[in-house]
C-alpha atoms as a PDB file:
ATOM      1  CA  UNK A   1    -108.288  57.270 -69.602  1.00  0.00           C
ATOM      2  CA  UNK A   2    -110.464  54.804 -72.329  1.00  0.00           C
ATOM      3  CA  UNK A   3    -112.088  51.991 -71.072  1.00  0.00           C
ATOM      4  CA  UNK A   4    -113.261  49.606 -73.226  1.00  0.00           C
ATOM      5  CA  UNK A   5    -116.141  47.272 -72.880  1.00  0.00           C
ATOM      6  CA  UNK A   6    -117.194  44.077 -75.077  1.00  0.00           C
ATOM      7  CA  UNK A   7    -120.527  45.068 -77.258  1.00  0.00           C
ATOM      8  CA  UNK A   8    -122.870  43.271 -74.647  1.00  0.00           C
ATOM      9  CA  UNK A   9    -121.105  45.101 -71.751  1.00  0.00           C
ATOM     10  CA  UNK A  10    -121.716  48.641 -73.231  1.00  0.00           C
ATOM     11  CA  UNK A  11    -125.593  47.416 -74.031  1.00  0.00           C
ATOM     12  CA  UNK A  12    -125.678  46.127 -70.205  1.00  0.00           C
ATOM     13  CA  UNK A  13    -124.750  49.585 -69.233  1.00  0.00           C
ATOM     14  CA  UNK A  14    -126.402  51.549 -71.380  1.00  0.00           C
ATOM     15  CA  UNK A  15    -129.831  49.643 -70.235  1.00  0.00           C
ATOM     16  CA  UNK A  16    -128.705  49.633 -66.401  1.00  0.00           C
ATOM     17  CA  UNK A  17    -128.179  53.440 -67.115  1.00  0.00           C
ATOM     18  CA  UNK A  18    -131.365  54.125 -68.871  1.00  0.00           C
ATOM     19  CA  UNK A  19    -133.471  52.120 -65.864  1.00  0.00           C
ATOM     20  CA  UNK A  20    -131.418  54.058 -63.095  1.00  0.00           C
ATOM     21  CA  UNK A  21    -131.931  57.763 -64.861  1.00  0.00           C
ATOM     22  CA  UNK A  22    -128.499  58.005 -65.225  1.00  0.00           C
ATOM     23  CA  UNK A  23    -125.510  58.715 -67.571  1.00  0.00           C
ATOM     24  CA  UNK A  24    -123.025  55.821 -68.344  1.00  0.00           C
ATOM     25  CA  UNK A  25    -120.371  57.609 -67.032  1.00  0.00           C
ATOM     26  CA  UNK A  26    -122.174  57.985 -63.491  1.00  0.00           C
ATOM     27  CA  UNK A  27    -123.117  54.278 -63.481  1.00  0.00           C
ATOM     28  CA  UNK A  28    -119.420  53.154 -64.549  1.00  0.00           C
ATOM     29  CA  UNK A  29    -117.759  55.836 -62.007  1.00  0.00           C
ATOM     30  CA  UNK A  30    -120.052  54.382 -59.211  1.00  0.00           C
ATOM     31  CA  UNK A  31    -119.341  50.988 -59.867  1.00  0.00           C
ATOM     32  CA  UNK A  32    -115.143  51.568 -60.194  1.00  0.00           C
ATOM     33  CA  UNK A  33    -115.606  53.820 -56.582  1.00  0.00           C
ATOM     34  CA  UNK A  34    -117.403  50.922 -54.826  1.00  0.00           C
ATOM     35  CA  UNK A  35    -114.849  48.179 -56.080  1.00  0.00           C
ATOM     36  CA  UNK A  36    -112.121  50.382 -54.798  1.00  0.00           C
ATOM     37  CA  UNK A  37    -113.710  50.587 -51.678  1.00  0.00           C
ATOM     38  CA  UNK A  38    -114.365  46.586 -51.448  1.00  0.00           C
ATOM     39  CA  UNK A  39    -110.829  45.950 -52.101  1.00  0.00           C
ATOM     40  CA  UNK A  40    -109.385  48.748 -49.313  1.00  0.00           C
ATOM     41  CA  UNK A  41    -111.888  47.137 -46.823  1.00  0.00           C
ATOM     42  CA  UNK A  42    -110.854  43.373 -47.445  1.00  0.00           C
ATOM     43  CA  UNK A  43    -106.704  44.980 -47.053  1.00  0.00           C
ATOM     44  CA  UNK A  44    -107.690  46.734 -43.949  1.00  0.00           C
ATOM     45  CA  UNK A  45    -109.110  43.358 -42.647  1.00  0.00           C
ATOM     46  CA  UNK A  46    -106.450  41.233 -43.543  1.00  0.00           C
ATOM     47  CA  UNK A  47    -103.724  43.608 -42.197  1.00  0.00           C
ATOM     48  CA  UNK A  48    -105.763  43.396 -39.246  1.00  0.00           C
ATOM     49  CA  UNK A  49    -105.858  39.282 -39.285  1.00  0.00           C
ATOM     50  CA  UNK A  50    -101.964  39.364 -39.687  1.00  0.00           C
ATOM     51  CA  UNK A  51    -101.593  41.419 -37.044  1.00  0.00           C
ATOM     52  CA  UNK A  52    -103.797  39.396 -35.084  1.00  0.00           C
ATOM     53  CA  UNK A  53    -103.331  35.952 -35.828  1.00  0.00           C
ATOM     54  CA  UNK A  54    -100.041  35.362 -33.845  1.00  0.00           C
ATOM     55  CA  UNK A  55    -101.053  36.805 -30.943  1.00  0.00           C
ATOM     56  CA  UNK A  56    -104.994  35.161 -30.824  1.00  0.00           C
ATOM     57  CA  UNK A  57    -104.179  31.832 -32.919  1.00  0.00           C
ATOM     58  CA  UNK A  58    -106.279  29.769 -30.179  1.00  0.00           C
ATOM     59  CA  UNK A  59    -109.040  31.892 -30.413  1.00  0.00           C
ATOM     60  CA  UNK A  60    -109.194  31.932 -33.955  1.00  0.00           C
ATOM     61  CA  UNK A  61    -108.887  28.023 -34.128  1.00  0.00           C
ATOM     62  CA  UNK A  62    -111.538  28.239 -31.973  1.00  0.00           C
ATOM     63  CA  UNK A  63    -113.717  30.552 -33.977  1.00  0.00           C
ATOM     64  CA  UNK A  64    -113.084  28.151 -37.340  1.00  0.00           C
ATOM     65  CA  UNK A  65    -114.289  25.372 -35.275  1.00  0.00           C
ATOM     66  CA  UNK A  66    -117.310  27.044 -34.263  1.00  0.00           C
END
């Protein structure tokens, strides 16, 4: 897999790499794991809202009153 960033990306990460005391590669494989697990936490939730949402509508009028 190549990714490939614009020149002031790759000098972004090569500084946030040299002030965390780490490689590139570390710093762009962190930051790819943690999106990942944002986006399967905001699907969990909204499978969770679907699910939910017909059977609590009042309460969650409620709540976006609140």
């Amino acid at each position: 897999m190549n990714v490939r960033f614009t020149d002031e990306e790759t000098e972004q990460l090569r500084e946030r790499a040299r002030v965390e005391g780490r490689s590139m590669g570390e710093v762009t494989r962190t930051a790819v794991r943690e999106y990942l697990q944002r986006q399967g936490h905001r699907d969990r939730v909204a499978d969770v809202l679907a699910e939910l949402a017909p059977r609590r509508r009042d309460l969650l009028r409620r709540l976006g009153e609140a």
